[in-house]
Protein backbone atom coordinates (compact mmCIF):
# COMPACT_ATOMS: atom_id res chain seq x y z
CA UNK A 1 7.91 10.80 27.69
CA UNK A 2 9.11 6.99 27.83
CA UNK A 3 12.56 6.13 28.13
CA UNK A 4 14.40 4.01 25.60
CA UNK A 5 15.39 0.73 27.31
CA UNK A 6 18.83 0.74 28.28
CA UNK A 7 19.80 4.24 27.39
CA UNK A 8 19.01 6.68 30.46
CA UNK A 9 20.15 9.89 28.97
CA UNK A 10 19.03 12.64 26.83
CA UNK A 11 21.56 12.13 24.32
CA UNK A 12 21.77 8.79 24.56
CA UNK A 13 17.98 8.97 23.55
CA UNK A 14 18.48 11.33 21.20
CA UNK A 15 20.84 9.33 19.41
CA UNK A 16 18.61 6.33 19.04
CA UNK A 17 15.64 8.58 17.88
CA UNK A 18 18.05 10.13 15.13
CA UNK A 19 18.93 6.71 13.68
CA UNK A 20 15.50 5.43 13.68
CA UNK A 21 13.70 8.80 11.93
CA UNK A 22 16.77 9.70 10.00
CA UNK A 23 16.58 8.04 6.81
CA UNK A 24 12.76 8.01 6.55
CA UNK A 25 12.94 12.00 6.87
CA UNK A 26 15.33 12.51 4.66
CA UNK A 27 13.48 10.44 2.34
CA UNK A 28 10.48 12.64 3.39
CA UNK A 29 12.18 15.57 2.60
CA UNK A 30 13.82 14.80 -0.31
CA UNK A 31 10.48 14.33 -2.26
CA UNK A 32 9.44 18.10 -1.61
CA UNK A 33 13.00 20.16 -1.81
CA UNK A 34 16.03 19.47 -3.90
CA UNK A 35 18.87 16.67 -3.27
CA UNK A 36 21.49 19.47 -2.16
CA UNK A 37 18.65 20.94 0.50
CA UNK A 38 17.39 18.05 1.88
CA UNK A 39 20.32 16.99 4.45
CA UNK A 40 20.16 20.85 5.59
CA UNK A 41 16.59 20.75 6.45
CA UNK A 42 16.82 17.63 8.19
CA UNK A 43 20.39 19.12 10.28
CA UNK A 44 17.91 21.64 10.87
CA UNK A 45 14.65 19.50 12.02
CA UNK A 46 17.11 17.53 14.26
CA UNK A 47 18.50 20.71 15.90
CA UNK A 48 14.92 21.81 16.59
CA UNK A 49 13.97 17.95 17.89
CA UNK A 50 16.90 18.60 20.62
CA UNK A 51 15.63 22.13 21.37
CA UNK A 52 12.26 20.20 21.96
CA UNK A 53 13.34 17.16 22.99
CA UNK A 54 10.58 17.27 25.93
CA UNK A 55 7.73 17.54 23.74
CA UNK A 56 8.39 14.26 22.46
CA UNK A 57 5.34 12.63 21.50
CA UNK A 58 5.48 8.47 24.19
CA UNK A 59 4.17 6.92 21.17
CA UNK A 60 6.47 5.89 18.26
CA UNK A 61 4.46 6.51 15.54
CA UNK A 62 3.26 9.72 16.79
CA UNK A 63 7.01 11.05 17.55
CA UNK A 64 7.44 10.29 13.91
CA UNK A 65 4.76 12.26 12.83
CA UNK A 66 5.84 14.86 15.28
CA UNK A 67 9.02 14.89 13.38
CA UNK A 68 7.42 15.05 10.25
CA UNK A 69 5.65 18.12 11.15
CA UNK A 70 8.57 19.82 11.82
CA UNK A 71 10.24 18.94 8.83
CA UNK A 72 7.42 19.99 7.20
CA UNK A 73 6.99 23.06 9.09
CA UNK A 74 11.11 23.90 8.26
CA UNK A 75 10.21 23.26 4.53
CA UNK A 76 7.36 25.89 4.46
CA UNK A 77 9.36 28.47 6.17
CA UNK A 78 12.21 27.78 3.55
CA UNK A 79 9.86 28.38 1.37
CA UNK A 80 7.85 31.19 2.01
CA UNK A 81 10.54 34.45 0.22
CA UNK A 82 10.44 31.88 -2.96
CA UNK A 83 8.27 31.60 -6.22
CA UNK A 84 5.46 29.04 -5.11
CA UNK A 85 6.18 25.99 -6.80
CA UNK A 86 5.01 22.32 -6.58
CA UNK A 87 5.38 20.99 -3.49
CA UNK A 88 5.09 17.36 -4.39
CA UNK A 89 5.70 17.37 -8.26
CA UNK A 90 6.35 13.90 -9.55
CA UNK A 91 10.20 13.72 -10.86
CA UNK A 92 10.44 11.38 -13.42
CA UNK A 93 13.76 10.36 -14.09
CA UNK A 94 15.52 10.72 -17.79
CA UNK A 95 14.97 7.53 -19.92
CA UNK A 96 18.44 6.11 -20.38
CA UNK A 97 17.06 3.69 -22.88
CA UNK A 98 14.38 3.66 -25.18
CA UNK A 99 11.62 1.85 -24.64
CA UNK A 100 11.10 -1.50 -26.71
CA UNK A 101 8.27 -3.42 -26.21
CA UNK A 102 4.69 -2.10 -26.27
CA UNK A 103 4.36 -2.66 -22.62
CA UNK A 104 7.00 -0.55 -21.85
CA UNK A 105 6.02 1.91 -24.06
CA UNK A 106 2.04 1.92 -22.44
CA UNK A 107 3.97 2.00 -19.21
CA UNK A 108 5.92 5.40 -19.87
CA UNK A 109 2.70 6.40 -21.42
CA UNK A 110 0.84 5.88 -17.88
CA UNK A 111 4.03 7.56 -15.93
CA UNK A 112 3.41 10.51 -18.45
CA UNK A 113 -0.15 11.05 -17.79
CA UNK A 114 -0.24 10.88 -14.37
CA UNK A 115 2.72 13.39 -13.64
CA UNK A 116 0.37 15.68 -16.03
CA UNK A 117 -2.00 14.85 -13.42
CA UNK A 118 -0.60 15.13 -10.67
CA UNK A 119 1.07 18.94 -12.24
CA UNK A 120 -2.75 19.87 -12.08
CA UNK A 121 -3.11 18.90 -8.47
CA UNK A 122 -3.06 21.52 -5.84
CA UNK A 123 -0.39 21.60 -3.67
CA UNK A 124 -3.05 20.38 -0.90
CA UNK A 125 -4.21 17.63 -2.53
CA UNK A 126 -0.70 16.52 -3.76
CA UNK A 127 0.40 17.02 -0.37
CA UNK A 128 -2.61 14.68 1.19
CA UNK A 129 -2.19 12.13 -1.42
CA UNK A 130 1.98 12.13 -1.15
CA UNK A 131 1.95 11.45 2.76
CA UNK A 132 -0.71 8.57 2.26
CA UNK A 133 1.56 7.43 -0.95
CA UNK A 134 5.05 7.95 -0.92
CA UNK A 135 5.42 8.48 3.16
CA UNK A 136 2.81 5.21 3.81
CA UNK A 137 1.42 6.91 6.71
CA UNK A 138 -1.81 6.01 8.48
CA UNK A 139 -4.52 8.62 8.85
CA UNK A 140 -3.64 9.99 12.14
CA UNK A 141 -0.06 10.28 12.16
CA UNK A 142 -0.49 12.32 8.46
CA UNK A 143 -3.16 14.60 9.97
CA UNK A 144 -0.62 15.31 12.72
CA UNK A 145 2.03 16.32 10.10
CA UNK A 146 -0.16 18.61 8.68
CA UNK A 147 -1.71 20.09 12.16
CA UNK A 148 -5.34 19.23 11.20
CA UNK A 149 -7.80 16.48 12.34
CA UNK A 150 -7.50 12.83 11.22
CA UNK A 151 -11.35 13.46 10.35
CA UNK A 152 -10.32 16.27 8.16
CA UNK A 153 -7.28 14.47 6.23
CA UNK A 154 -9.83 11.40 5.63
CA UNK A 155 -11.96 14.36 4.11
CA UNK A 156 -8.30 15.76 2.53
CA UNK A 157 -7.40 12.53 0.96
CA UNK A 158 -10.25 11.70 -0.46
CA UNK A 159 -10.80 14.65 -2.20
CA UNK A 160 -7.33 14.24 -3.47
CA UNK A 161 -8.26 10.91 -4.79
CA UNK A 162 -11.26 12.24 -6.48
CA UNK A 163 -9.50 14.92 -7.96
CA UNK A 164 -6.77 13.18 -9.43
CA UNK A 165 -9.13 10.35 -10.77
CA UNK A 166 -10.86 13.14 -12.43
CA UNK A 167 -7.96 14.69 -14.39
CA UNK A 168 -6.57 11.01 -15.40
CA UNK A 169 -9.81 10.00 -16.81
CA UNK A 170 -10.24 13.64 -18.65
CA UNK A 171 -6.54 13.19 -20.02
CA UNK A 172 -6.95 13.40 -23.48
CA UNK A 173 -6.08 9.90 -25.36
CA UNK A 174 -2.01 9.24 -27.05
CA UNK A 175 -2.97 11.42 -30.05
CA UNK A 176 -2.89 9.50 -33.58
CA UNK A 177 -0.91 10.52 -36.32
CA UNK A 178 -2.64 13.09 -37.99
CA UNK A 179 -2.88 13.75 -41.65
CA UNK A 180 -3.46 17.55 -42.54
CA UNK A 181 -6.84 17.74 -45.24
CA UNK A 182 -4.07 19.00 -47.68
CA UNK A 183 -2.88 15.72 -48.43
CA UNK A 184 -5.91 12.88 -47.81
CA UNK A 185 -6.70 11.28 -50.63
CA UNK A 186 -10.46 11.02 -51.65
């Protein structure tokens, strides 16, 4: 494990890890559980980081990886008494105003379509495509998360892609306004 210039002990380290991952696992986190669980499972990532603290990954991206995996792996175990749910389901926030322009109404047209989408996903594949996404991690350091091959999240992710491409272009159209055969004219 490499030391962290100027800080020689464990805690000292510890503390400079902690700031540095904190607010991108949270972040993590946050995206897969609910606001109110989110700073427990990280408390609880941490605590197992400083259990582990040994293991450390020297690398910097790979110790955040390693950090993701345990959040990840906290998540699942959280996880595994409840209903299954959507791991990664897109949370689109209330409009607080309506739309006005046509642009803006295409736009919450697209938003709508591809949280349909991304509903149809599999938890794998919206899993894949939300550490390449939201998380912006390269190819290894998500593989690592997961505890597969970098070859095999490549394979992952681009079935994810595929997948979701799929559904978005088989998304039925913004449905016209209809007129019943009761009351066409001839």
């Amino acid at each position: 494990m490499t030391q962290f210039p100027g800080k020689p002990d464990r805690e000292a380290r510890f503390r400079a890890l902690y700031a540095a991952v904190y607010p991108d696992l949270l972040r993590f986190v946050q995206r897969r559980t609910g606001a109110g669980h989110a700073e427990d499972l990280v408390a609880e990532t941490f605590l197992v980081v400083w259990r582990r603290f040994e293991d450390l990954p020297a690398d910097e991206a790979d110790r955040r990886a390693w950090i993701f995996g345990i959040g990840r792996n906290m998540m699942l175990n959280g996880r595994r008494g409840e209903q299954r749910r959507s791991a990664l389901g897109v949370r689109l926030s209330e409009a607080v105003s309506v739309p006005v322009s046509s642009a803006e109404i295409d736009f919450a047209e697209q938003r709508m379509d591809v949280a349909r989408a991304w509903r149809q996903l599999s938890e794998v594949h919206q899993e894949a495509l939300g550490l390449a996404v939201f998380e912006d991690l390269p190819g290894p350091q998500a593989a690592a998360v997961l505890g597969i091959s970098p070859v095999a999240y490549r394979i992952r992710l681009t079935r994810a892609r595929r997948a979701l491409r799929l559904l978005l272009d088989h998304l039925p159209a913004a449905a016209a306004v209809r007129v019943p055969a009761a009351e066409r004219k001839p």
